[in-house]
Protein backbone atom coordinates (compact mmCIF):
# COMPACT_ATOMS: atom_id res chain seq x y z
CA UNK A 1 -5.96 21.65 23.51
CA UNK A 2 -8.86 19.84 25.04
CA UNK A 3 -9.35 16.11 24.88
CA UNK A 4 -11.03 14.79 21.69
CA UNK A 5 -12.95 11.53 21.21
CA UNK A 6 -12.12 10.48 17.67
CA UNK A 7 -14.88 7.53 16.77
CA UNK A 8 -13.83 4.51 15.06
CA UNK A 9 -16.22 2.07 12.76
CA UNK A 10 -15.96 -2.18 13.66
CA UNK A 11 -14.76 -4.14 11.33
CA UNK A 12 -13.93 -8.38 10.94
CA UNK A 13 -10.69 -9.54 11.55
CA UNK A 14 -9.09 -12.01 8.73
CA UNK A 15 -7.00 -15.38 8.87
CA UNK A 16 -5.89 -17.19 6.27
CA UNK A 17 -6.61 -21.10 6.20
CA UNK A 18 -6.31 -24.70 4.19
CA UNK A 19 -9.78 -25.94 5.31
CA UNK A 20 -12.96 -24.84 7.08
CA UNK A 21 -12.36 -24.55 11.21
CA UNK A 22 -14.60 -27.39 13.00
CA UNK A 23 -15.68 -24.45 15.03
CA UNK A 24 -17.27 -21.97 12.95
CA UNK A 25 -20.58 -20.98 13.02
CA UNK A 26 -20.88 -19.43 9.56
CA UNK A 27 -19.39 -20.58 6.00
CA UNK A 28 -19.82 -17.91 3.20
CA UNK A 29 -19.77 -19.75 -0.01
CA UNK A 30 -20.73 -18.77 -3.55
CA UNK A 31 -23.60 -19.76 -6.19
CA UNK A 32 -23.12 -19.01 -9.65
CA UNK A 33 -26.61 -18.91 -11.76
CA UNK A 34 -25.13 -21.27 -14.47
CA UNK A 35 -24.70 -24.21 -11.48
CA UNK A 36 -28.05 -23.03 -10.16
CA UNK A 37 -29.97 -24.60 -13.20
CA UNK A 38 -27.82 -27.61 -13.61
CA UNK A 39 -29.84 -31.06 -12.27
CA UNK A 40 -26.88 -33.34 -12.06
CA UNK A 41 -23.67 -33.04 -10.36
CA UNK A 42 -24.41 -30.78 -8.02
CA UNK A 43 -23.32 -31.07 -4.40
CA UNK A 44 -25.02 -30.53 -1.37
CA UNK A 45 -24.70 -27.21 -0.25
CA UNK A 46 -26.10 -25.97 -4.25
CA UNK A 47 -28.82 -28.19 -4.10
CA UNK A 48 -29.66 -26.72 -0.81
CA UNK A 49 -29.60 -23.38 -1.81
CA UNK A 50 -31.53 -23.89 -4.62
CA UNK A 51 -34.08 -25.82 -2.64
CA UNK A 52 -34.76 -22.68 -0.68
CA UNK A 53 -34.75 -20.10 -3.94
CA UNK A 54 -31.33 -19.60 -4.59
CA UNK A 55 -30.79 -18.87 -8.21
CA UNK A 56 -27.44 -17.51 -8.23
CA UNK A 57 -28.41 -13.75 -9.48
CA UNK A 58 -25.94 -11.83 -8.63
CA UNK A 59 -25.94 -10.14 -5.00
CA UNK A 60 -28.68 -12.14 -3.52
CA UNK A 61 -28.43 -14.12 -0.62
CA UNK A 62 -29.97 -17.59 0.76
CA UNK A 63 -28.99 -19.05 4.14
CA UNK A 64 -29.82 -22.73 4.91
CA UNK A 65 -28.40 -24.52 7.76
CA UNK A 66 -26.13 -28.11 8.03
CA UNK A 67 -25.15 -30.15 11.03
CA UNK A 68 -22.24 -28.21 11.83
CA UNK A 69 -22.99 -24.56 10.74
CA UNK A 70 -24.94 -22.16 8.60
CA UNK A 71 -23.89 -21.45 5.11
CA UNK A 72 -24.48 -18.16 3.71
CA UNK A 73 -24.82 -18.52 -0.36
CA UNK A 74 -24.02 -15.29 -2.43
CA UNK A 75 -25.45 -14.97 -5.84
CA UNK A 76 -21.96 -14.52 -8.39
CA UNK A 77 -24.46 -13.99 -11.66
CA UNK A 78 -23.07 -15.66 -14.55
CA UNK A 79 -19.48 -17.02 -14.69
CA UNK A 80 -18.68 -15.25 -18.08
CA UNK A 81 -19.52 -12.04 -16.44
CA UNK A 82 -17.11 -12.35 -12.88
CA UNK A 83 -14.58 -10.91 -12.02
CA UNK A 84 -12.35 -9.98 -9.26
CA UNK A 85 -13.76 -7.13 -8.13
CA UNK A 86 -17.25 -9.27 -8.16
CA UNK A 87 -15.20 -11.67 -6.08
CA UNK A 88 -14.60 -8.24 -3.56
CA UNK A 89 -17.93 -7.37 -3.48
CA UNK A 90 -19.31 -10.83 -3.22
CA UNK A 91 -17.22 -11.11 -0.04
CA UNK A 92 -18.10 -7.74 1.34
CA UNK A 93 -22.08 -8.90 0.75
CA UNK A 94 -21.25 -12.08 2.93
CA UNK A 95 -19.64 -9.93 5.45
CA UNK A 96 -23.25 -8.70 6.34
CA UNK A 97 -25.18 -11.74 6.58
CA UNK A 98 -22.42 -12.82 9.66
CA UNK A 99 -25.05 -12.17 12.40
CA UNK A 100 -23.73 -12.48 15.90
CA UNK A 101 -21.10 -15.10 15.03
CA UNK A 102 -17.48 -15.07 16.24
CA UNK A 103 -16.38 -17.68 13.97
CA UNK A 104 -16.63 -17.80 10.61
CA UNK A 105 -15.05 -18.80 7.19
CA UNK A 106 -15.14 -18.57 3.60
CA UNK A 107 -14.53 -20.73 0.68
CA UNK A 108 -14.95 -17.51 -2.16
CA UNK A 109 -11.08 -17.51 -2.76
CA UNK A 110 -11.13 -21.07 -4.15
CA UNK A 111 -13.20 -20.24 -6.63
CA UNK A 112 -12.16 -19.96 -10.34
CA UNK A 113 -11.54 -16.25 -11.52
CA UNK A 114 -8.44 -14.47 -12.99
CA UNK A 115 -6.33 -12.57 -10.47
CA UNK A 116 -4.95 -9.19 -11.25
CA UNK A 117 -1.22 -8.13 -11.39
CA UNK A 118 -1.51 -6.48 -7.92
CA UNK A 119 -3.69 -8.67 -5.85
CA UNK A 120 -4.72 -12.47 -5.14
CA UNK A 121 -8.06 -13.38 -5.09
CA UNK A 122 -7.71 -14.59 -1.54
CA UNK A 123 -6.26 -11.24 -0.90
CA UNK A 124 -9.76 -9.86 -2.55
CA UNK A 125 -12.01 -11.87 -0.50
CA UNK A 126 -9.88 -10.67 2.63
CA UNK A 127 -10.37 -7.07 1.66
CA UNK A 128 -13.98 -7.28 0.57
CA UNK A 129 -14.92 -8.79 4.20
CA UNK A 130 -12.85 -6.18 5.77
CA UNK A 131 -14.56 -3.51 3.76
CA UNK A 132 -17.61 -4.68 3.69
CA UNK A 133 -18.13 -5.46 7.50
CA UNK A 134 -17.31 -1.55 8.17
CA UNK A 135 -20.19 -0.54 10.58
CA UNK A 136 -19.45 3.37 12.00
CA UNK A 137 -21.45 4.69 15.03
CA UNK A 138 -20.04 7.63 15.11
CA UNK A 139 -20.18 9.60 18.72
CA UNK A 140 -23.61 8.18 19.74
CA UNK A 141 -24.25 7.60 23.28
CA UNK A 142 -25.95 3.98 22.74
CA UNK A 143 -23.99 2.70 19.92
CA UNK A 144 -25.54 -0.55 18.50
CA UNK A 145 -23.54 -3.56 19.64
CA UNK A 146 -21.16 -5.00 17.67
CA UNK A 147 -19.71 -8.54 17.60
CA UNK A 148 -15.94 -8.98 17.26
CA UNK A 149 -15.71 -11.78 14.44
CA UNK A 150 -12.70 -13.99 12.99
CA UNK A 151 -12.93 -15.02 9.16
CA UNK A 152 -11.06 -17.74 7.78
CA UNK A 153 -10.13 -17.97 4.51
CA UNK A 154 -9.97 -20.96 2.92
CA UNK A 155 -7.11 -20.38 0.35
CA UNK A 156 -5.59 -17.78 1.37
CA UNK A 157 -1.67 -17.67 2.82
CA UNK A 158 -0.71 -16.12 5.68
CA UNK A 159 1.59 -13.29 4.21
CA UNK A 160 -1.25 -12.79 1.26
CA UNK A 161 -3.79 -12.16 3.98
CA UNK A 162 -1.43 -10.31 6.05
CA UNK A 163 -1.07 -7.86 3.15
CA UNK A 164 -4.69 -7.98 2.63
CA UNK A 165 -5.57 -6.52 6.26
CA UNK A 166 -3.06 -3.65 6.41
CA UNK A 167 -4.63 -2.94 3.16
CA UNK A 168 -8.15 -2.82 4.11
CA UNK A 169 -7.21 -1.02 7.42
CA UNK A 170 -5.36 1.57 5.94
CA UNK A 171 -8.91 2.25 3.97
CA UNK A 172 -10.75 1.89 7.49
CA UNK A 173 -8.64 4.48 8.77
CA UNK A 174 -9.34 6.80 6.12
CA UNK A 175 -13.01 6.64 6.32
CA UNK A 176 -12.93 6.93 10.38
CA UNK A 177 -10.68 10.21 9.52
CA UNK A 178 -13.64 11.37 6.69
CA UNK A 179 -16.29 10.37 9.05
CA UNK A 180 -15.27 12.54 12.12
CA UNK A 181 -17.13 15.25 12.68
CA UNK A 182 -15.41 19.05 12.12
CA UNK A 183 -16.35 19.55 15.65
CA UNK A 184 -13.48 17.24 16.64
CA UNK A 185 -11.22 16.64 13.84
CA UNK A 186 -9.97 20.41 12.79
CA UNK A 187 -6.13 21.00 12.25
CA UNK A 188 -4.98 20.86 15.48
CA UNK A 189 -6.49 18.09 16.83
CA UNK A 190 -5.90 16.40 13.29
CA UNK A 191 -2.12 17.39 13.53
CA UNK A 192 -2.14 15.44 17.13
CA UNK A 193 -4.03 12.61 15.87
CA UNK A 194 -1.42 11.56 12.82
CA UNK A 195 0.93 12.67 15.24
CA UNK A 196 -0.47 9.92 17.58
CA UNK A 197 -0.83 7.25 15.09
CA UNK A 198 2.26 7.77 13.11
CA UNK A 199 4.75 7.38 16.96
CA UNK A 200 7.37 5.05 14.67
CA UNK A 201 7.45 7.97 11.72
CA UNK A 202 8.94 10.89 11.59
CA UNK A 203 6.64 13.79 12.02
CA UNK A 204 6.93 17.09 11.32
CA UNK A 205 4.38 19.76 11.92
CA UNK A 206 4.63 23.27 11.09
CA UNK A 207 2.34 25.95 13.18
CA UNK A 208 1.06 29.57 11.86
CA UNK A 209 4.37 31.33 13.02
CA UNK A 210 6.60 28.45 11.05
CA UNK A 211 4.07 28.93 7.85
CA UNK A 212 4.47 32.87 8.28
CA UNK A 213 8.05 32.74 8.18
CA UNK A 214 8.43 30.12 5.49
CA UNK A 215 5.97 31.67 3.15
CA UNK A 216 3.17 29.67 2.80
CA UNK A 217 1.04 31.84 1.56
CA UNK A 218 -1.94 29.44 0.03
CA UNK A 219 -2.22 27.60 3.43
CA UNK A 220 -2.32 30.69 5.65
CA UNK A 221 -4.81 32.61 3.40
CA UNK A 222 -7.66 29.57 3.24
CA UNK A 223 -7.51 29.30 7.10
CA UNK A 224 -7.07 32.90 7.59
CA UNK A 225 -10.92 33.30 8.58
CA UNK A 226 -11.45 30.03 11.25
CA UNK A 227 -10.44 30.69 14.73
CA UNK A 228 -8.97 27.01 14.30
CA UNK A 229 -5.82 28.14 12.76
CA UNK A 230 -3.85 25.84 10.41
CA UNK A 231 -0.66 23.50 10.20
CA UNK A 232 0.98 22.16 7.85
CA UNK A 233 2.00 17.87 8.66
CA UNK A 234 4.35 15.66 6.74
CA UNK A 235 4.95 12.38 7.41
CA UNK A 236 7.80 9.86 6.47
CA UNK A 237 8.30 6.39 5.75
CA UNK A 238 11.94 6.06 5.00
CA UNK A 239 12.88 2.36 3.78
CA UNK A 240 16.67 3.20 2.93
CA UNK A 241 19.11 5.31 0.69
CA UNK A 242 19.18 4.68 -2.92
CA UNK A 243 15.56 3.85 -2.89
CA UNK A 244 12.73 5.58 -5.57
CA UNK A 245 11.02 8.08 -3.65
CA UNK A 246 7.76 9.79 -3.70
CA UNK A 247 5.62 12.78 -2.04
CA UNK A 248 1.57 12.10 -1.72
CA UNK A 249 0.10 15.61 -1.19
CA UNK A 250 -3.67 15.33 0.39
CA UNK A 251 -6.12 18.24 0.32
CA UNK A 252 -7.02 18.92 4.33
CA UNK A 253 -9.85 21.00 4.32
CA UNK A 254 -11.19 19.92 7.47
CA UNK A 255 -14.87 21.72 6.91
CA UNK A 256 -15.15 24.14 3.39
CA UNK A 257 -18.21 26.85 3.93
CA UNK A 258 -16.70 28.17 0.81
CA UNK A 259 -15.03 31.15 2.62
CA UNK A 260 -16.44 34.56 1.20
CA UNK A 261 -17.78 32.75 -1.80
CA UNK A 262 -19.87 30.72 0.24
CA UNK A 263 -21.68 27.88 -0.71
CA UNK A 264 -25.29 27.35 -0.55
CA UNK A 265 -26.23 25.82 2.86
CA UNK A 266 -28.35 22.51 1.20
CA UNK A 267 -25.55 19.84 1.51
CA UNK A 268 -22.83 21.50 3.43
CA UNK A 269 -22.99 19.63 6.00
CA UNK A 270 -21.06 17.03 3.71
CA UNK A 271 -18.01 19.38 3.74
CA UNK A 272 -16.89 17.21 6.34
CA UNK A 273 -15.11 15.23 3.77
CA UNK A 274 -13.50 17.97 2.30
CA UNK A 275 -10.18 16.58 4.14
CA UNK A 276 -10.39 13.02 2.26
CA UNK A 277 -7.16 13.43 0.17
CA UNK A 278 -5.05 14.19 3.15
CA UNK A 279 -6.39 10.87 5.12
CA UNK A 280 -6.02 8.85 2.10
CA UNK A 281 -2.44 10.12 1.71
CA UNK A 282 -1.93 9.42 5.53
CA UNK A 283 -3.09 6.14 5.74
CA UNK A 284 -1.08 5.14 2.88
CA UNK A 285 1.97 6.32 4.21
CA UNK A 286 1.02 4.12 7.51
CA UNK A 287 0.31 0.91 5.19
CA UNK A 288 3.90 1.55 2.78
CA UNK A 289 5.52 1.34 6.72
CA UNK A 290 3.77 -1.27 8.14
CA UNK A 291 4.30 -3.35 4.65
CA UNK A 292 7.99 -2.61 4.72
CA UNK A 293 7.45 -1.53 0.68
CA UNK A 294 10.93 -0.66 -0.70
CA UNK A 295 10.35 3.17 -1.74
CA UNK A 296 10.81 6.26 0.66
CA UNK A 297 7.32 7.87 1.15
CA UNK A 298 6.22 11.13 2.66
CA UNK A 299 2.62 12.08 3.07
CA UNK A 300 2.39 16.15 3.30
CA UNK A 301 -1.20 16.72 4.51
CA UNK A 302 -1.72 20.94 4.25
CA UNK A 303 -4.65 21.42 6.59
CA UNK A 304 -7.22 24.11 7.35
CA UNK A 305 -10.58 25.08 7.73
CA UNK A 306 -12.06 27.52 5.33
CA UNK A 307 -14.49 29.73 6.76
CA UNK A 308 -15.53 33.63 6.02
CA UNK A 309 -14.92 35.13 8.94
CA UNK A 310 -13.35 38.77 9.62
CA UNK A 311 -9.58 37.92 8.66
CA UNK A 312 -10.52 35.24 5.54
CA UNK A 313 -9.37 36.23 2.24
CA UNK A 314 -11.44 37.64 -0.47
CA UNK A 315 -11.91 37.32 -4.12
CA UNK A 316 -9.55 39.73 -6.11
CA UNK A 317 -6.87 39.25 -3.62
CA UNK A 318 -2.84 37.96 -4.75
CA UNK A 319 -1.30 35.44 -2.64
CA UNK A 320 2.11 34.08 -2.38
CA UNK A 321 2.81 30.69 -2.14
CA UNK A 322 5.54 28.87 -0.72
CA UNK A 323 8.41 28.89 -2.90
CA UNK A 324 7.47 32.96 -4.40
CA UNK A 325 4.99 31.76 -7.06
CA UNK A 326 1.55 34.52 -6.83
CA UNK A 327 -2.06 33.40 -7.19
CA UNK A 328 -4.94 35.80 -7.96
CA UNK A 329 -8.12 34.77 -5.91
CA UNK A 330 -11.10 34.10 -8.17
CA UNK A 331 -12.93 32.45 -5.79
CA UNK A 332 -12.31 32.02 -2.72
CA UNK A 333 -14.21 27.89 -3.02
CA UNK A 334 -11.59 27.31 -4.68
CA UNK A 335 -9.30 27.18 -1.90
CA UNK A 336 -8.12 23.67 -1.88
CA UNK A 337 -5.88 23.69 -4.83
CA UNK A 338 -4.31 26.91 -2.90
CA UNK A 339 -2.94 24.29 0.11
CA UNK A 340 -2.07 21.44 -2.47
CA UNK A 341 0.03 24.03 -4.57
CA UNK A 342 2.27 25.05 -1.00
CA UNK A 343 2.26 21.13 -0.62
CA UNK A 344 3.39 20.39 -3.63
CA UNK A 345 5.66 23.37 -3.94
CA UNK A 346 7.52 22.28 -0.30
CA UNK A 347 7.45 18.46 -1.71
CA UNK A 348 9.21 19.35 -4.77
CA UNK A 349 12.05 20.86 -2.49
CA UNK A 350 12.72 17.70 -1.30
CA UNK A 351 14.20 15.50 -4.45
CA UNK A 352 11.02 13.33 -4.58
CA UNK A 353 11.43 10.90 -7.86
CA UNK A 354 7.28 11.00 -7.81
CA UNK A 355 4.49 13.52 -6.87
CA UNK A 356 0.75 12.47 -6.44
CA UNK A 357 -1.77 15.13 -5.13
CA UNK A 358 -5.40 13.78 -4.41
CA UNK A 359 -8.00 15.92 -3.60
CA UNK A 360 -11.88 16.07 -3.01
CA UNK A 361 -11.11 19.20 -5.64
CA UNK A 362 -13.90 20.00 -8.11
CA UNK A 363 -17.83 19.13 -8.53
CA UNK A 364 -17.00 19.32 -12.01
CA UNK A 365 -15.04 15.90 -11.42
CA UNK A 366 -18.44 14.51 -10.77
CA UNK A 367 -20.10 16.03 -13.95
CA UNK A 368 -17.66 14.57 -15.70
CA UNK A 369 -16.81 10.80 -14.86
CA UNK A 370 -19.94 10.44 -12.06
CA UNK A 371 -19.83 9.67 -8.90
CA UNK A 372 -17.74 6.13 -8.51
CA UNK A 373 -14.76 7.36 -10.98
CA UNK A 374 -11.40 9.41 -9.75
CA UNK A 375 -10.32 11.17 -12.54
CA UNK A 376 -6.28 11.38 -13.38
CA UNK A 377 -4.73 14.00 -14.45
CA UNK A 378 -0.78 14.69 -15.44
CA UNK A 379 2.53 13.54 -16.10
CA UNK A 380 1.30 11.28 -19.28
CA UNK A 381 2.49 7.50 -18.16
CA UNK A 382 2.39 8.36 -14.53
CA UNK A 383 -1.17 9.58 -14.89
CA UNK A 384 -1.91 6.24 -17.19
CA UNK A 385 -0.25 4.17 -14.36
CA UNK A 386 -2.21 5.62 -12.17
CA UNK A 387 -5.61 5.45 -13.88
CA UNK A 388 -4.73 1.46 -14.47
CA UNK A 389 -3.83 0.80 -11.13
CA UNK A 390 -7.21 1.91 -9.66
CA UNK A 391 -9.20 -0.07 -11.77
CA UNK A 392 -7.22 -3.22 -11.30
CA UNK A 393 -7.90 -2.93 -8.20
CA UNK A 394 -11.50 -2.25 -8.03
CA UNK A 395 -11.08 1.73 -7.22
CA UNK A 396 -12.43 2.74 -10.45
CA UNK A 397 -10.00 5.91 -12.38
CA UNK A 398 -10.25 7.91 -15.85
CA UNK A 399 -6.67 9.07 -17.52
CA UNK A 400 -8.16 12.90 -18.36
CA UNK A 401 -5.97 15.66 -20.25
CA UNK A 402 -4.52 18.69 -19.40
CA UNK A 403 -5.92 20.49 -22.90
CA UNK A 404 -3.81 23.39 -23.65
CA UNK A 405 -7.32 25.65 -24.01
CA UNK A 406 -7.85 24.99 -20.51
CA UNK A 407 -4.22 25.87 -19.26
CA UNK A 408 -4.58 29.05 -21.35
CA UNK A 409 -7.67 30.43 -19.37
CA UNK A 410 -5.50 30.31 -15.75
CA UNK A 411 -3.41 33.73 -17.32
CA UNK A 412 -3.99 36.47 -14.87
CA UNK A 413 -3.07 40.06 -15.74
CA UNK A 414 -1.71 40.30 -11.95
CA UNK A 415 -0.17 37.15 -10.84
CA UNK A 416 1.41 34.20 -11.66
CA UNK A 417 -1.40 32.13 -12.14
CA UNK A 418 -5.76 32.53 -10.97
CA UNK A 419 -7.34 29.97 -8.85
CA UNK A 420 -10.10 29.37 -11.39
CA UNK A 421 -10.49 28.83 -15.28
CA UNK A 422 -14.08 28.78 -16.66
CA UNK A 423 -16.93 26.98 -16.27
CA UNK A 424 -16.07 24.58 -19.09
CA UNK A 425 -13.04 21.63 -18.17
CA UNK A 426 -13.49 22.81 -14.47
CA UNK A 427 -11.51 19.72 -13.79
CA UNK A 428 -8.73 19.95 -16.44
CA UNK A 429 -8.40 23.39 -15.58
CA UNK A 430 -7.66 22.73 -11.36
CA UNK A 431 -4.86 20.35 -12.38
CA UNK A 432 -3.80 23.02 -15.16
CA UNK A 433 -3.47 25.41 -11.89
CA UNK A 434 -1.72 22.70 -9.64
CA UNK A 435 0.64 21.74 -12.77
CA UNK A 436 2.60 25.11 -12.06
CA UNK A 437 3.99 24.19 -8.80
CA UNK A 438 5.41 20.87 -9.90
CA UNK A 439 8.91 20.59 -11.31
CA UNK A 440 9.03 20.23 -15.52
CA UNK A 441 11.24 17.06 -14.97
CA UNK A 442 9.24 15.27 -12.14
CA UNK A 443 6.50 12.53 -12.86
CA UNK A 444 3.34 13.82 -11.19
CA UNK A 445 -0.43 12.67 -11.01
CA UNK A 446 -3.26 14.72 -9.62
CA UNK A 447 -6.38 12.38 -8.46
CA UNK A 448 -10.17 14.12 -8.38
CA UNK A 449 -12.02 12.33 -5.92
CA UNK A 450 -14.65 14.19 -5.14
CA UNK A 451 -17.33 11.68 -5.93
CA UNK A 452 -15.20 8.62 -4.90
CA UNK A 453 -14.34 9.71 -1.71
CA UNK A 454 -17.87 10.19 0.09
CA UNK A 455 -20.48 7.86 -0.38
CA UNK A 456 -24.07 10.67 -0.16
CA UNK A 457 -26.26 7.70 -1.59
CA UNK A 458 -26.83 3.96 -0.72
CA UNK A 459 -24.12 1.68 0.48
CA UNK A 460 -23.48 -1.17 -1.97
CA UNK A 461 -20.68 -3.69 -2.52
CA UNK A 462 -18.25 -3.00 0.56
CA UNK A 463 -18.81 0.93 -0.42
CA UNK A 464 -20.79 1.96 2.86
CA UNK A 465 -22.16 5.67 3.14
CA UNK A 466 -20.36 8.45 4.24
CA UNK A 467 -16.25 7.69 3.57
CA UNK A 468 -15.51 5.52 1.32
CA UNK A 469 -11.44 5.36 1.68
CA UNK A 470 -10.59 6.08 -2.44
CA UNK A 471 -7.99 6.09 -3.27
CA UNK A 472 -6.22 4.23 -0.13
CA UNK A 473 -5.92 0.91 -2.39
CA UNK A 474 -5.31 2.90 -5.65
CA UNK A 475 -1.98 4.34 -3.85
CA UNK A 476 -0.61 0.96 -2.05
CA UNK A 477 -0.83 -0.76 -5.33
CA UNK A 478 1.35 2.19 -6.95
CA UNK A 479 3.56 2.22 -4.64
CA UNK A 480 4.50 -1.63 -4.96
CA UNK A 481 4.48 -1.14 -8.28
CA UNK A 482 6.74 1.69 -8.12
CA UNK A 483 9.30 -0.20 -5.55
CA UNK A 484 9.82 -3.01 -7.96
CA UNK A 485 10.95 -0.43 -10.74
CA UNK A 486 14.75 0.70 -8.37
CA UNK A 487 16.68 3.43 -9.29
């Protein structure tokens, strides 16, 4: 295998402290519109701000400058209407207006706003100036010049901020992974890179003659037509015996033409990102680890490249998965609930308490809930638990059904089960395929993110274009949830 270069964006670095550093060169404070019109009792910095047009809408920005530093004011709207997410975004717009400074801090955590279940608002404001300082140059040859920068902040503790940073990296690490071009991240080179990154794990990787002789069919058959054949990669946090345990399944389709259905050439250049389940799954795996979380976690991350060449598999044809369950082919875009169903069939041989599969899966995910909301599908209170979880924590996620008129149209007169329903509940209908690989008994959620995971507009908040990192946070926060709840 040749040598690869795999890019990786700049980010901040965090530090929780009790007071502003005397040697910063930025503060990042906060303006509500409500103090904004008040002419008495305000203090120095406000009355500043508002001398230079600050009126506390939200998102906008003033800078004015004091003895000992600039202050960076960011609109927070009204204070009926904040909330802790605001509080992460606010942060992540701060984290822009840094400049060339090395030093800086923030006084956002002290202000007033109620926390959720899963994290501080110090915590927040960490995140949102990890997130939102994400700059990615990808493999240019004069890549613009970045500034390695400390924030402070004021509020925070060190173990809160601590938490805060593997966080936020974990979701860095997923949108590097997204970001990489298909030139250099394919499944072999992906396969050497968690490989690589995961050195205190255990790894296992499984090559075409291990998938041949094991049976998995679904895997073998999407990368049948690349020259870049496939693997299969799990990955395992173990925190002790007698611990909850749980398998995260991530869709690896490291570039999707479609195969022999192929897809129209306007856009595909985004298929890219059709791997974002299996980084998000990865990097959480790396964050459980590196937060010592008590539950046993193994990311399985099927990977291959669907393409149409001589050898790729065709529409009308019958698979067999791993484990002996049959497929009929539909359509052969509809290949990445093909790997997730030998992922989640070899996961469910391994005595898992919990199964979550996420997947950049179906457009229809995006017709359905747009293009900032996951949609959850399964096991009834594990999908609701799931759903919660993502909006407490600013990763926005829709509890959907499995409708028994969508199950009904995956019958096939010559397998187990098709790859595709109808037109109508295209999403429902995916999980309603995925559903028959996962044991009756076992708690199981199956996360769309096709429109959360990659970012084709604007950047806003600490959302930047291109990979996003849903659902990295989404999956931390379940897991700590889930560790609290032993056995």
């Amino acid at each position: 295998m040749a040598k690869v270069t795999f890019p990786q964006g700049h980010i901040v670095s965090v530090a929780a402290g009790k007071k502003i550093p005397k040697d910063v060169e930025v503060v990042v404070t906060g303006l509500f519109a409500d103090d904004a019109t008040k002419t008495k009792k305000r203090d120095e910095i406000t009355s500043a701000l508002v001398a230079v047009g600050h009126a506390g809408k939200w998102g906008r920005t003033r800078t004015v400058a004091t003895k000992e530093h600039l202050v960076v004011g960011v609109g927070l709207g009204k204070r009926a209407e904040f909330t802790q997410d605001k509080l992460r975004q606010a942060a992540a717009i701060g984290a822009k207006h840094l400049g060339d400074a090395t030093r800086a801090a923030t006084t956002l955590a002290t202000i007033p706003v109620e926390a959720s279940a899963e994290v501080s608002n110090a915590a927040a404001v960490a995140e949102g100036f990890i997130l939102g300082s994400y700059s990615f140059d990808g493999l240019k040859t004069a890549p613009d010049t970045h500034t390695d920068c400390e924030v402070t902040i004021v509020g925070g503790t060190k173990k809160d901020i601590a938490a805060a940073s593997v966080r936020a990296r974990a979701v860095v690490l997923t949108r590097d992974l997204v970001n990489t071009p298909s030139s250099h991240l394919y499944p072999e080179t992906y396969a050497a890179r968690v490989k690589k990154l995961a050195k205190n794990l255990s790894v296992e990787i499984l090559e075409p003659e291990e998938l041949e002789k094991r049976g998995f069919g679904g895997i073998l058959a999407v990368g049948g037509g690349s020259s870049r054949s496939p693997r299969m990669v799990s990955v395992s946090y173990k925190a002790g015996k007698g611990l909850p345990s749980i398998g995260l399944i991530g869709k690896g389709i490291t570039f999707d033409t479609g195969g022999i259905s192929i897809k129209p050439s306007a856009g595909m250049d985004d298929m890219i990102s059709d791997m974002g389940g299996s980084a998000a799954v990865f990097a959480t795996v790396l964050a459980a680890a590196e937060l010592e979380l008590t539950i046993n976690v193994t990311a399985y991350l099927p990977l291959a490249e669907n393409m149409p060449g001589g050898a790729a598999y065709r529409p009308g044809d019958v698979i067999t998965h791993f484990g002996g369950l049959t497929s009929e082919i539909r359509n052969t875009d509809a290949e990445g609930r093909l790997v997730l169903a030998d992922g989640l069939a070899y996961a469910s041989t391994k005595g898992h308490d919990y199964l979550i599969d996420v997947a950049t899966l179906t457009g229809a995910q995006i017709v359905a809930l747009g293009n900032r909301t996951a949609g959850v599908m399964g096991t009834e209170d594990f999908r609701d638990l799931i759903a919660e979880t993502g909006r407490a924590v600013g990763e926005d996620a829709w509890a959907m059904p499995i409708t028994e008129e969508v199950r009904s149209t995956m019958d096939s007169d010559v397998a187990d089960v098709r790859n595709m329903g109808e037109r109508p509940g295209g999403m429902l209908s995916a999980a309603a395929y995925l559903e028959h690989f996962v044991p009756k008994d076992t708690p199981w959620a199956h996360i769309d993110i096709a429109g959360p995971s990659y970012n084709t507009g604007a950047s806003w908040g600490y959302t930047p274009k291109r990979g996003t990192g849903v659902p990295v946070r989404t999956l931390v926060a379940t897991l700590e949830r889930l560790a609290k709840n032993k056995k």
